[in-house]
N, C-alpha and C. Protein backbone atom coordinates (compact mmCIF):
# COMPACT_ATOMS: atom_id res chain seq x y z
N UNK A 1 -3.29 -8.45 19.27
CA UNK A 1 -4.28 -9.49 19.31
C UNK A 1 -3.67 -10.83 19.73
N UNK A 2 -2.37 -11.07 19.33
CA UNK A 2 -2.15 -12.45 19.83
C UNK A 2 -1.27 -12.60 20.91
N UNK A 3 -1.01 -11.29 21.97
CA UNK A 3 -0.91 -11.18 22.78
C UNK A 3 -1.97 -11.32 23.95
N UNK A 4 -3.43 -11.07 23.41
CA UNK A 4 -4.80 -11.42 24.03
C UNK A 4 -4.81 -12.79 24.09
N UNK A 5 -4.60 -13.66 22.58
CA UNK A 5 -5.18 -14.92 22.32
C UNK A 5 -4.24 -15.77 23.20
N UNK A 6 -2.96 -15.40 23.78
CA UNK A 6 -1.86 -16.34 24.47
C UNK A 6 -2.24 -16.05 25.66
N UNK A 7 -2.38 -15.25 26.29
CA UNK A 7 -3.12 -14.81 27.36
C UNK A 7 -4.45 -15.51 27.91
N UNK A 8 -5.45 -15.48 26.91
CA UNK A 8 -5.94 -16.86 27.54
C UNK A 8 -5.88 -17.91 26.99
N UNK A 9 -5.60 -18.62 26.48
CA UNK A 9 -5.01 -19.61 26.04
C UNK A 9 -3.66 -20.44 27.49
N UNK A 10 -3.54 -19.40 28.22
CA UNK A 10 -2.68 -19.52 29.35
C UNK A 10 -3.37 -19.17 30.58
N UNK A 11 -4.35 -18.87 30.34
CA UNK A 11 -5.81 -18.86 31.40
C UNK A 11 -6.10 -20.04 31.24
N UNK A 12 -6.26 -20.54 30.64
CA UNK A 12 -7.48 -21.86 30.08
C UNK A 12 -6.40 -22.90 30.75
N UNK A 13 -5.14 -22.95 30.03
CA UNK A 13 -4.27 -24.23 30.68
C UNK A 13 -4.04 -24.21 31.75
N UNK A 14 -3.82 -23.12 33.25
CA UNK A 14 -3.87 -23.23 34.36
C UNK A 14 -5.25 -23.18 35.09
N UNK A 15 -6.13 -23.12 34.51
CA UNK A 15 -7.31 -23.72 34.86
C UNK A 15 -7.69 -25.00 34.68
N UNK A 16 -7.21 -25.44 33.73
CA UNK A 16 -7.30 -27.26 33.48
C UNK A 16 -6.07 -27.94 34.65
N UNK A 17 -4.98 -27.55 33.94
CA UNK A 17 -4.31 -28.00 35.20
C UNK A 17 -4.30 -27.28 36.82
N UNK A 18 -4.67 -26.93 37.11
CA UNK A 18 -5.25 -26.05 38.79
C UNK A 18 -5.37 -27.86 39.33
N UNK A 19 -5.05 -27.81 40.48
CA UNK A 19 -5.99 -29.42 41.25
C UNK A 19 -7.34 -29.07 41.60
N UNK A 20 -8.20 -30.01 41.49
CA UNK A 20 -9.83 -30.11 41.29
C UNK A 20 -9.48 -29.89 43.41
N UNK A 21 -10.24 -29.00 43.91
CA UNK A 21 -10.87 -29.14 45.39
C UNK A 21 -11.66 -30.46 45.57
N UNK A 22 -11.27 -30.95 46.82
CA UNK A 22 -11.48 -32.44 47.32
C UNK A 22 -11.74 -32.29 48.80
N UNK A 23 -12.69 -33.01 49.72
CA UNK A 23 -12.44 -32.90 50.49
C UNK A 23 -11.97 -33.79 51.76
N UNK A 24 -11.10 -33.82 52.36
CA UNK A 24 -10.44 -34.60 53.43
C UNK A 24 -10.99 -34.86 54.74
N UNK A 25 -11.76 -35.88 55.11
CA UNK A 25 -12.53 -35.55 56.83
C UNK A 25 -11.55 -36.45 57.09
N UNK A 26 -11.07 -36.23 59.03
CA UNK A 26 -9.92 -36.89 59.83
C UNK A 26 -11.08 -37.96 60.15
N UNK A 27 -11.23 -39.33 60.23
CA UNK A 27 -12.27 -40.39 60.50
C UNK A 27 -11.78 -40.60 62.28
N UNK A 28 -12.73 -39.79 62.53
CA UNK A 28 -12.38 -40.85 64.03
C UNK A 28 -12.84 -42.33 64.41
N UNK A 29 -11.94 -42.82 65.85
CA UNK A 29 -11.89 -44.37 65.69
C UNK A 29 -12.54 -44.35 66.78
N UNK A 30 -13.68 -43.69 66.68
CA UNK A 30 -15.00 -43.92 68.16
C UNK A 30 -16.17 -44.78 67.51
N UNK A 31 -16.43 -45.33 66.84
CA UNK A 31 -17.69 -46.11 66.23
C UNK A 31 -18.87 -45.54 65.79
N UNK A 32 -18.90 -43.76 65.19
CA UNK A 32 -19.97 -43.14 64.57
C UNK A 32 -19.80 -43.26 63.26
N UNK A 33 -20.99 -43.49 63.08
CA UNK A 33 -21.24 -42.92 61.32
C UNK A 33 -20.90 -42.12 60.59
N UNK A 34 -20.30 -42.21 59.68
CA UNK A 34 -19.84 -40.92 58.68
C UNK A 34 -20.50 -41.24 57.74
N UNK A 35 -21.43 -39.81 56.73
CA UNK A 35 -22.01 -39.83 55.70
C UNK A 35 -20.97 -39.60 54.25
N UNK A 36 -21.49 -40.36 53.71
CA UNK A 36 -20.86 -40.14 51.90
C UNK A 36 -22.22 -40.12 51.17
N UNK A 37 -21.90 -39.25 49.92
CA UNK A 37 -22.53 -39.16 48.91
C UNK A 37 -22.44 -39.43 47.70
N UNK A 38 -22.84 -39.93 46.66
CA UNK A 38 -22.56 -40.36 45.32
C UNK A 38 -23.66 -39.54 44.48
N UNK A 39 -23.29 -39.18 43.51
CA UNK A 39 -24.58 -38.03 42.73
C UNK A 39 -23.60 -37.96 41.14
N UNK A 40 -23.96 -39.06 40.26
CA UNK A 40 -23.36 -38.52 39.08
C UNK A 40 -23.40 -37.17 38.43
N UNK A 41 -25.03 -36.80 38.33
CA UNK A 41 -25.39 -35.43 38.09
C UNK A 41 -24.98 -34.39 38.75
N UNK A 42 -24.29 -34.18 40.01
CA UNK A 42 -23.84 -33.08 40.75
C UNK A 42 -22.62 -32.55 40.68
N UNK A 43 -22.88 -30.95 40.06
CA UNK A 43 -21.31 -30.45 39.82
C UNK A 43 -20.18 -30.29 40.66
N UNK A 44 -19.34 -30.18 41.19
CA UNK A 44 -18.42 -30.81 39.68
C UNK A 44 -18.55 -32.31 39.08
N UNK A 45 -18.58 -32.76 37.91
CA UNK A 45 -18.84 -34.16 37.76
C UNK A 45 -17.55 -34.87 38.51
N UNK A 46 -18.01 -35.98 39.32
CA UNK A 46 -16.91 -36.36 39.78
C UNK A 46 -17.64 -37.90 39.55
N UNK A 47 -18.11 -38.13 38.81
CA UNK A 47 -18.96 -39.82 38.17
C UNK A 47 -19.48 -40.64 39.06
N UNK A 48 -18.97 -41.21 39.86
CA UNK A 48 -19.73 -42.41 40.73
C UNK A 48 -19.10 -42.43 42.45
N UNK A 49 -17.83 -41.12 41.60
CA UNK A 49 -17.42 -41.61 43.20
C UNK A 49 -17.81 -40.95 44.17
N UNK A 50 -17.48 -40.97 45.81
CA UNK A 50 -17.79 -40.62 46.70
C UNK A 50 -17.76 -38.94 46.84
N UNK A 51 -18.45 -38.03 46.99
CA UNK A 51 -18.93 -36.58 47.10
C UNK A 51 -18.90 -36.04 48.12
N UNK A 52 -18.80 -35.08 48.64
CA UNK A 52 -19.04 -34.11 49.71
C UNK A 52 -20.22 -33.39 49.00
N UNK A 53 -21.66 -33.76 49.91
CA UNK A 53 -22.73 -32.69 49.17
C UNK A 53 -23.02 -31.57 48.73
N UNK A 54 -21.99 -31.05 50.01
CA UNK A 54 -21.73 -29.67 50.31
C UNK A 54 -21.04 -28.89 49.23
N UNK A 55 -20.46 -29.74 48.14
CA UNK A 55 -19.96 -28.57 47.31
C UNK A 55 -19.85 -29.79 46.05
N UNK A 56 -19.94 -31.21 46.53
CA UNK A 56 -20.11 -31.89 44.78
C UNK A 56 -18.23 -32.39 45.24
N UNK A 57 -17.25 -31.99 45.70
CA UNK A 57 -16.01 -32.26 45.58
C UNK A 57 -15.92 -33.73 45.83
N UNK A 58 -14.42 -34.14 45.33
CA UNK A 58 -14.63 -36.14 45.73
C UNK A 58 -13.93 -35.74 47.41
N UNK A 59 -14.71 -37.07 48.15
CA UNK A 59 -14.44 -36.95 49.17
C UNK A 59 -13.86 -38.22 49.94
N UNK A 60 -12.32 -38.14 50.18
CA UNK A 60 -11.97 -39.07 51.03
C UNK A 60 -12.00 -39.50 52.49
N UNK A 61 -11.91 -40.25 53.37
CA UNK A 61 -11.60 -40.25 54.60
C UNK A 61 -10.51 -40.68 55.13
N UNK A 62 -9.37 -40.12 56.18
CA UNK A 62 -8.12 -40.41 56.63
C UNK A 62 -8.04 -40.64 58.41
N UNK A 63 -7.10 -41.23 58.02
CA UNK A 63 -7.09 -42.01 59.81
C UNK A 63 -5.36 -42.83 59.61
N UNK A 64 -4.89 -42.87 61.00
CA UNK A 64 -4.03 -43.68 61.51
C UNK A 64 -4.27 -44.58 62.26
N UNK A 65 -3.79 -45.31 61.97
CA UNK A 65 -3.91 -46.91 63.57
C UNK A 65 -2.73 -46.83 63.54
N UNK A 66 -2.40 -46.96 65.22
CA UNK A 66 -1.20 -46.98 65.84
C UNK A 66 -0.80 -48.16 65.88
N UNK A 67 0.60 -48.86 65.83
CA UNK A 67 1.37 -49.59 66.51
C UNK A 67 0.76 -50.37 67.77
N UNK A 68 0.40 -52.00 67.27
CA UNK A 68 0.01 -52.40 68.79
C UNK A 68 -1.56 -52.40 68.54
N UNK A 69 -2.28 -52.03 67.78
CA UNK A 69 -3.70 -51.94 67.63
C UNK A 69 -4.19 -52.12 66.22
N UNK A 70 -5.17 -52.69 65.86
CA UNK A 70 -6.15 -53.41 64.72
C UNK A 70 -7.49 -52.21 64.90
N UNK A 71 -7.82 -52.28 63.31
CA UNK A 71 -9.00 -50.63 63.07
C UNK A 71 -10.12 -52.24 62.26
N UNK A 72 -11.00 -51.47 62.44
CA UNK A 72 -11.85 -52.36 61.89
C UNK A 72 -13.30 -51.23 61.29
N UNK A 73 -13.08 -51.15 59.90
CA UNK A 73 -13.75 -49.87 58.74
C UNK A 73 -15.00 -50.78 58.38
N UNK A 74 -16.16 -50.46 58.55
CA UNK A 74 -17.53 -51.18 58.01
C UNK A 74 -17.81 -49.57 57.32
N UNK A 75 -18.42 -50.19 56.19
CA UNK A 75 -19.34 -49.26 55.53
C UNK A 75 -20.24 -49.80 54.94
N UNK A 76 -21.55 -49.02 54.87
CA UNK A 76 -22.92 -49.50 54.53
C UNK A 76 -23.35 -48.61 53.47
N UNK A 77 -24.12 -48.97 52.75
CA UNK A 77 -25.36 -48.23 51.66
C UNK A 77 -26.63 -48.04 52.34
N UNK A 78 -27.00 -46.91 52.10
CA UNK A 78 -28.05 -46.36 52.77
C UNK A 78 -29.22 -45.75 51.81
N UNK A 79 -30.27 -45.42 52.31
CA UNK A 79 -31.22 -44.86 50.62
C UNK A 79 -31.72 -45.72 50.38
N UNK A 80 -31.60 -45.93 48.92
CA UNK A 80 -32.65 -46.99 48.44
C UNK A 80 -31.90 -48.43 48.18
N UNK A 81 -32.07 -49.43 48.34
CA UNK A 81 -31.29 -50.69 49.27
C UNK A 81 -30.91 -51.34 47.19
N UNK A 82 -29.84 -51.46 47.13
CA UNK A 82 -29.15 -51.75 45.69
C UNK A 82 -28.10 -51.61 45.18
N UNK A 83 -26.98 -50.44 46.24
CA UNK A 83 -26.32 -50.04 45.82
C UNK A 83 -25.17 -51.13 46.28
N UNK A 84 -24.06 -51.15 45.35
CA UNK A 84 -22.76 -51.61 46.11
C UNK A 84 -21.28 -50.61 45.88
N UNK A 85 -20.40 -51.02 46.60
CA UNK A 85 -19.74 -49.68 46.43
C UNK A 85 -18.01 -50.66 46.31
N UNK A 86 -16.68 -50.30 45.87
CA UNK A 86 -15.48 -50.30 45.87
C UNK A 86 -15.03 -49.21 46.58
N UNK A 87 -14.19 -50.02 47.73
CA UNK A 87 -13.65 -49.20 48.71
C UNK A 87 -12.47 -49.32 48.16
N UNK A 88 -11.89 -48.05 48.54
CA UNK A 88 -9.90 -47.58 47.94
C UNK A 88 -9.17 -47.12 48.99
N UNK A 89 -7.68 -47.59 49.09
CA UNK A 89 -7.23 -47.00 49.66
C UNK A 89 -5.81 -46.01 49.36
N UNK A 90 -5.56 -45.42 49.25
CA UNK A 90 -5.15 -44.61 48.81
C UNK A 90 -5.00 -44.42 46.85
N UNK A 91 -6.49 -44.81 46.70
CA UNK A 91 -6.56 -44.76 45.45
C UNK A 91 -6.37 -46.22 45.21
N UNK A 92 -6.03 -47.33 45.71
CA UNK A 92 -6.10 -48.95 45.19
C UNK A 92 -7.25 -49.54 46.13
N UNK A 93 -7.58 -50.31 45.28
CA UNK A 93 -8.58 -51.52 45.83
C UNK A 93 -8.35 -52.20 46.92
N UNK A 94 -9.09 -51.73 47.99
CA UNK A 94 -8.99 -52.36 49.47
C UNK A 94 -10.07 -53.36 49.57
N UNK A 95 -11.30 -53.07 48.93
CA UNK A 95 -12.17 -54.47 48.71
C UNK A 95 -13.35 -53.64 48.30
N UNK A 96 -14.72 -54.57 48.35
CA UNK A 96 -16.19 -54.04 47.80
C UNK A 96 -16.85 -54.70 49.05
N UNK A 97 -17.96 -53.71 48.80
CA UNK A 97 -19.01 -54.48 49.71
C UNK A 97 -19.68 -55.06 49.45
N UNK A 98 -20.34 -56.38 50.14
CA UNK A 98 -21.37 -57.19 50.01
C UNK A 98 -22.18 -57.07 48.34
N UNK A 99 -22.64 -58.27 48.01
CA UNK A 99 -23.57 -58.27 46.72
C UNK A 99 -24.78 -58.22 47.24
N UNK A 100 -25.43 -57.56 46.42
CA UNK A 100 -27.17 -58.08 46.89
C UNK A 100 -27.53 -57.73 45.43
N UNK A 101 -28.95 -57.92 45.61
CA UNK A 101 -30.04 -57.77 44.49
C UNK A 101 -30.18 -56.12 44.16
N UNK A 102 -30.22 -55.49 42.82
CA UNK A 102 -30.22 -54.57 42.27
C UNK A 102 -31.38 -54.55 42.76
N UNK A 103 -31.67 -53.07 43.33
CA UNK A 103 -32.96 -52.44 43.52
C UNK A 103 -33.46 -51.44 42.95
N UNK A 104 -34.59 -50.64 43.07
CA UNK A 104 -35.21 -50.35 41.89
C UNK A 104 -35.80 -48.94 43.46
N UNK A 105 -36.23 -47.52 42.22
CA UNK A 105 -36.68 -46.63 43.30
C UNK A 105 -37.73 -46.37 44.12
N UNK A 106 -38.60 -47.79 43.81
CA UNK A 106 -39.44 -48.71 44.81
C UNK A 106 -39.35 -49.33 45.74
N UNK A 107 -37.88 -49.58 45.77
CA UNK A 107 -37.60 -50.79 47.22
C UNK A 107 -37.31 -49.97 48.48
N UNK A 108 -36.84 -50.72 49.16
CA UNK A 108 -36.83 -50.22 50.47
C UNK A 108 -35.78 -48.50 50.49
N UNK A 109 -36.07 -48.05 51.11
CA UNK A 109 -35.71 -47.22 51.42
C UNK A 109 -35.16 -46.49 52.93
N UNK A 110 -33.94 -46.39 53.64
CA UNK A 110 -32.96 -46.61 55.12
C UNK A 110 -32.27 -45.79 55.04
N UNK A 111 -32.51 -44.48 56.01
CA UNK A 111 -31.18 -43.60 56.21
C UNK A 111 -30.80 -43.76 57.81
N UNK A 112 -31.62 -44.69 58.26
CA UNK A 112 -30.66 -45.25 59.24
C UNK A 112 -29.85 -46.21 59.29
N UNK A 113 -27.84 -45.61 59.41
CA UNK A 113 -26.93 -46.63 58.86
C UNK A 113 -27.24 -47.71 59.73
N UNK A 114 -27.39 -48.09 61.08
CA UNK A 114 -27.73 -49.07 61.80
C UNK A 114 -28.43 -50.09 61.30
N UNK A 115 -29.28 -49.47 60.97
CA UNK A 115 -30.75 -50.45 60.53
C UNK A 115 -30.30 -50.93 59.19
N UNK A 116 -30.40 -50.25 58.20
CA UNK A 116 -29.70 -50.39 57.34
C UNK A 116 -28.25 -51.53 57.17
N UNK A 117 -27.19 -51.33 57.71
CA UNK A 117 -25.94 -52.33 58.21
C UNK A 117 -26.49 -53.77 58.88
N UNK A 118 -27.74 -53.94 59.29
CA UNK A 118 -28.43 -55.44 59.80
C UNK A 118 -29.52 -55.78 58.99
N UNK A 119 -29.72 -54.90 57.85
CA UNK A 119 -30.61 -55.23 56.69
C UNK A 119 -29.89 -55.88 55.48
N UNK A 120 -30.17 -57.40 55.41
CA UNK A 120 -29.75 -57.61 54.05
C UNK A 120 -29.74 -57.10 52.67
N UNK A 121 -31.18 -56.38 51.98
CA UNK A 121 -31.42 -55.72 51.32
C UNK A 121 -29.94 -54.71 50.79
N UNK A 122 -29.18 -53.97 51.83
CA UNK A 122 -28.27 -53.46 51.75
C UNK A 122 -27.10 -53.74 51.78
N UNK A 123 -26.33 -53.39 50.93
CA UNK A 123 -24.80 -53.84 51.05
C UNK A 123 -23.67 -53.73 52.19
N UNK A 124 -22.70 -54.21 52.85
CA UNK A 124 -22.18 -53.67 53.73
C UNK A 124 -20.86 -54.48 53.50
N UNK A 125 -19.60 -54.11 54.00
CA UNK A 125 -18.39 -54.32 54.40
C UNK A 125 -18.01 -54.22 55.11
N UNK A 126 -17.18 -54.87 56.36
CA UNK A 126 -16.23 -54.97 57.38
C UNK A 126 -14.73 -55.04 56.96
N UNK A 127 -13.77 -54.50 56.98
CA UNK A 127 -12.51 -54.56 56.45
C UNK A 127 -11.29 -54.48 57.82
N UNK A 128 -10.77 -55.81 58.51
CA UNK A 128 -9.56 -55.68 59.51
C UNK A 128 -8.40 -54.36 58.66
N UNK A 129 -8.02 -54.05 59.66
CA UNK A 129 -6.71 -52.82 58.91
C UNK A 129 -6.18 -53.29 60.25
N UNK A 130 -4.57 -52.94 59.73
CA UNK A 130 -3.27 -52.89 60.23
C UNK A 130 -2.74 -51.68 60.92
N UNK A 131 -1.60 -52.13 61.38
CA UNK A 131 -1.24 -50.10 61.83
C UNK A 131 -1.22 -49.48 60.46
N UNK A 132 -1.39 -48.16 60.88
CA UNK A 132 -0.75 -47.72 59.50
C UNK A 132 -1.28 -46.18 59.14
N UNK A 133 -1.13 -45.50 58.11
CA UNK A 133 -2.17 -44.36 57.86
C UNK A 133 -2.94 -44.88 56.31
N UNK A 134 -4.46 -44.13 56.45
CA UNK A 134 -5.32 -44.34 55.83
C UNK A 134 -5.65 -43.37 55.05
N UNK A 135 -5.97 -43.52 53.42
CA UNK A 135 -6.94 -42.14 52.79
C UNK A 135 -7.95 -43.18 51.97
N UNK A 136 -9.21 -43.51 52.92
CA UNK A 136 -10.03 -44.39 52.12
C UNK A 136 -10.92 -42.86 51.02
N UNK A 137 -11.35 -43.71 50.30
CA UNK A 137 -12.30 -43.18 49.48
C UNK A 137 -13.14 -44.26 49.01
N UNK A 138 -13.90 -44.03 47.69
CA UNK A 138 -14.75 -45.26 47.30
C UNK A 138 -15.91 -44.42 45.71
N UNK A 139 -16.41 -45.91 45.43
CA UNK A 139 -16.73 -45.68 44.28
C UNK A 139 -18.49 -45.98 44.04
N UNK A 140 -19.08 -46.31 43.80
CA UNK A 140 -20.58 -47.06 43.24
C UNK A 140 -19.73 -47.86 42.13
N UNK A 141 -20.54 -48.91 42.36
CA UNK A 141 -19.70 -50.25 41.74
C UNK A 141 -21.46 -50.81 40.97
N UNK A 142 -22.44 -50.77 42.01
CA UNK A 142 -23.62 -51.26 41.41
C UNK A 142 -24.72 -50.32 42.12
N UNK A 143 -25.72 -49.88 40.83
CA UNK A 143 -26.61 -48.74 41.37
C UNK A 143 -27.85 -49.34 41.15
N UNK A 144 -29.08 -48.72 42.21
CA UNK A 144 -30.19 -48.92 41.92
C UNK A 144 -31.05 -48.38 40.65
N UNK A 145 -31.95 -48.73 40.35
CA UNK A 145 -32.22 -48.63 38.46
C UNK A 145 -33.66 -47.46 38.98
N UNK A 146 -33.29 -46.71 38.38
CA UNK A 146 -34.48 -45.86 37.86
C UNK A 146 -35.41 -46.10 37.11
N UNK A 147 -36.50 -46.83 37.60
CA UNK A 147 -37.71 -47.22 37.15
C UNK A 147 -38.29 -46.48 35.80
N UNK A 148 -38.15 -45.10 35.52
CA UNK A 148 -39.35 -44.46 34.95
C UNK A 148 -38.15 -44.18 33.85
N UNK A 149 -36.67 -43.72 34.03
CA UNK A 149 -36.00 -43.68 32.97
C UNK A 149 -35.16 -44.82 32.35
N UNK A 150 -35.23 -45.74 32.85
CA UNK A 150 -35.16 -47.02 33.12
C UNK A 150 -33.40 -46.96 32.79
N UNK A 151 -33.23 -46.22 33.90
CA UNK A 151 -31.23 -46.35 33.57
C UNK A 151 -30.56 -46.68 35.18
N UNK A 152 -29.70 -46.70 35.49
CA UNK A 152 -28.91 -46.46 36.39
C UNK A 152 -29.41 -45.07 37.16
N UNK A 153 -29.78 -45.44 38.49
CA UNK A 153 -29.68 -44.03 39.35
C UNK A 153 -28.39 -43.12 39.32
N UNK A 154 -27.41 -44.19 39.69
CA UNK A 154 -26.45 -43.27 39.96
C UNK A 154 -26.27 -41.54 40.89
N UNK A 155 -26.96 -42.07 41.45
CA UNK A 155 -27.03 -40.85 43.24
C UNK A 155 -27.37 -41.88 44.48
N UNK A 156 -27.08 -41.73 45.67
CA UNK A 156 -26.86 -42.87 46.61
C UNK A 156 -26.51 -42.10 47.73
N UNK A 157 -26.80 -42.67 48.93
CA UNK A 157 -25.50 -42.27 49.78
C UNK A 157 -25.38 -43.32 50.84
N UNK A 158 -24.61 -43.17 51.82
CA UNK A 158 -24.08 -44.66 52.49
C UNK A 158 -23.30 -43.78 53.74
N UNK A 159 -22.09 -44.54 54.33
CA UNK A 159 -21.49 -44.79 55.50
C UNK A 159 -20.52 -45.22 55.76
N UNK A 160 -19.19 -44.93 56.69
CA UNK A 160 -18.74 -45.67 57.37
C UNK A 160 -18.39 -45.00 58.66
N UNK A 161 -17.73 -46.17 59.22
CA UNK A 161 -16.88 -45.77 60.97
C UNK A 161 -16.08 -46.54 60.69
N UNK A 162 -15.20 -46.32 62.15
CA UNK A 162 -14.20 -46.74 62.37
C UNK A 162 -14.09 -47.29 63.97
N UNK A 163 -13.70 -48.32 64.14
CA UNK A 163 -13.61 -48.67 65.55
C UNK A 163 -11.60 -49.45 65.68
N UNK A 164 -11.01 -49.23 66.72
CA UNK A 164 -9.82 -49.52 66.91
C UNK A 164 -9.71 -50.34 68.22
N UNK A 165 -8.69 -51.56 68.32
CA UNK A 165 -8.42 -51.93 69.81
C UNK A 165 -7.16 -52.42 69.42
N UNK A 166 -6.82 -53.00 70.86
CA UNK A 166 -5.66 -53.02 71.18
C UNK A 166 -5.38 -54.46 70.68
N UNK A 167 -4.21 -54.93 69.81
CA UNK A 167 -3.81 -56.57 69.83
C UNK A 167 -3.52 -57.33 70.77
N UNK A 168 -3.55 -58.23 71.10
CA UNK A 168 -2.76 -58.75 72.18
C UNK A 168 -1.12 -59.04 72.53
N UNK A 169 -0.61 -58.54 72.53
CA UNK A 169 1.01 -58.72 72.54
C UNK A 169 1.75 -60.15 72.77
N UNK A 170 2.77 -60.44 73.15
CA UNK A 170 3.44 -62.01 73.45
C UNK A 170 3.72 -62.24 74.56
N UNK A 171 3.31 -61.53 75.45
CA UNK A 171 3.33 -61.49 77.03
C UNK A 171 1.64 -62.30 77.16
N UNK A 172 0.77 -61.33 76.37
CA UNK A 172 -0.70 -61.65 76.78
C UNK A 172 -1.45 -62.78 76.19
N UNK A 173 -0.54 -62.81 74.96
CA UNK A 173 -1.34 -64.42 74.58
C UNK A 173 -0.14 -65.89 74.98
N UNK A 174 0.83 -65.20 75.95
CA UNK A 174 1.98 -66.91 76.84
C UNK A 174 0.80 -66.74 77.78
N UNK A 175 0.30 -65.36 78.67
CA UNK A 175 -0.59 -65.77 79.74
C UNK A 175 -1.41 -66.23 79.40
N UNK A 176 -2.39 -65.87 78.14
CA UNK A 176 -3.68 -66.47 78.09
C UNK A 176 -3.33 -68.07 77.66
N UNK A 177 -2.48 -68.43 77.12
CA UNK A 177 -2.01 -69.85 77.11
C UNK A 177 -2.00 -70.61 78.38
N UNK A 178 -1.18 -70.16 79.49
CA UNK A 178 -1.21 -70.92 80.72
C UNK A 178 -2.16 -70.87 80.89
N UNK A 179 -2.93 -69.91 80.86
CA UNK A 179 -3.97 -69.97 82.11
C UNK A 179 -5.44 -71.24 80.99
N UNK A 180 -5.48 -71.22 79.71
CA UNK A 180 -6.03 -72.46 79.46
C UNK A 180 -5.12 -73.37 79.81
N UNK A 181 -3.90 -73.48 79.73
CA UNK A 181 -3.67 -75.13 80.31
C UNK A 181 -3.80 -75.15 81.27
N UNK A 182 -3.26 -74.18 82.63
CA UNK A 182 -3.69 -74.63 83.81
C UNK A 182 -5.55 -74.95 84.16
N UNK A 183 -6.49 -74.93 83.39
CA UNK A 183 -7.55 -74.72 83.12
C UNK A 183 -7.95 -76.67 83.08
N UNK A 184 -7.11 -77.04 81.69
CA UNK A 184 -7.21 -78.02 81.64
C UNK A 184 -6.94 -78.94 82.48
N UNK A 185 -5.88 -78.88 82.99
CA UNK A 185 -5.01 -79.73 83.58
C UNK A 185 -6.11 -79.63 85.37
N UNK A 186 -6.63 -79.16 85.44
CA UNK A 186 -7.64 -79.06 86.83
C UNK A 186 -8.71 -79.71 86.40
N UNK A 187 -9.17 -79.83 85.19
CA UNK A 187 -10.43 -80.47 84.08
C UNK A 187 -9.99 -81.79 84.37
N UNK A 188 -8.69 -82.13 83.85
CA UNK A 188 -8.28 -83.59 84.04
C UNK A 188 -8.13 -84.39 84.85
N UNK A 189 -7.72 -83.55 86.59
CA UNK A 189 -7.50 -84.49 87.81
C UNK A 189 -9.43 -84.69 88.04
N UNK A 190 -9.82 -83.50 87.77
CA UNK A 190 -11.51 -83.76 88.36
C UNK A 190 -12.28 -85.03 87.81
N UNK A 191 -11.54 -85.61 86.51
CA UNK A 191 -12.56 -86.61 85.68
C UNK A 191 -12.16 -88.03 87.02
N UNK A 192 -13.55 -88.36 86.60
CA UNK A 192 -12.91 -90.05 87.35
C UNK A 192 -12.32 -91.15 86.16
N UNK A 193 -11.44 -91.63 87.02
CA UNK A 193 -10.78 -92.53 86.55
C UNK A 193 -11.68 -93.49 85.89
N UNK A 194 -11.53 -94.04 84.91
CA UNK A 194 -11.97 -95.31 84.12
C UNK A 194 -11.67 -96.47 84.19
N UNK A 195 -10.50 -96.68 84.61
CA UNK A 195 -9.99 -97.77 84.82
C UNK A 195 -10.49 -98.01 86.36
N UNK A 196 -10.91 -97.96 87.25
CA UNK A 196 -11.29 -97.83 88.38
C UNK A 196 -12.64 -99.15 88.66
């Protein structure tokens, strides 16, 4: 018998410790929308943070910016317009998005991130990034209120992309220098004289 009871008892602890399934999307740096989900109630509990619907797992997003180029990460709240969210990056605080007014499961309602991202009602963030590699994730920071149970929704879903360009190097901003002074300096012979 207590060859049974150690037995699972040693089931049970490599099941607690096992790593929880998560899922990883590669973010491309073309300027589409990527969906996230937040669902406190959806198994596995993973509380406020960001979900893959598809199975409830927490879900991050990863990306590199190269050497020589600036990424620029917006993410929006989408659904019912209230939510705000804490963006992470590799598990630390990269920033939050926008404040707005707590909404209620009456207010507006946008699952287009576009529309949505130029709607005040909704929260949004723009975040400059550096070269570098990325594992954003994110949290619900502020939820819309459930009218009838009068608590926290806590289910949501939202957005981001990614867009990348090139910096300008020290070759391209000595040229773009001359070429405003030589700019000026043609501004200056054209004025008439005052003293004249």
């Amino acid at each position: 018998m207590n060859k049974h009871m150690m037995a699972a008892a040693l089931a049970v602890a490599a099941a607690i410790a096992a790593p929880a399934h998560a899922t990883t999307v590669a973010l491309p740096a073309d300027g589409s929308w990527h969906e996230f989900n937040v669902d406190a109630a959806a198994p596995p509990a993973n509380g406020t943070g960001w979900i893959d619907y598809a199975d409830g797992s927490p879900l991050s997003f990863q990306f590199t910016i190269a050497a020589g180029t600036t990424g620029t990460l917006s993410v929006v709240d989408a659904g019912f317009a209230g939510d705000t969210f804490t963006i992470n990056n590799f598990g630390a605080t990269l920033g939050r998005t926008s404040s707005v007014a707590i909404g209620n499961v009456e207010g507006n309602v946008e699952f287009d991130f576009d529309a949505a991202f130029g709607n005040a009602a909704y929260s949004h963030g723009v975040f400059t990034l550096g070269a570098g590699t990325y594992d954003i994730s994110g949290s619900l920071l502020q939820s819309v209120q459930d009218d009838i149970a009068g608590t926290d929704l806590d289910a949501t879903n939202g957005a981001l992309r990614l867009s990348v360009s090139s910096v300008p190097g020290p070759s391209g901003i000595a040229l773009s220098l001359g070429g405003l002074a030589a700019v000026a300096l043609v501004a200056r012979r054209r004025r008439p004289n005052p003293s004249i």
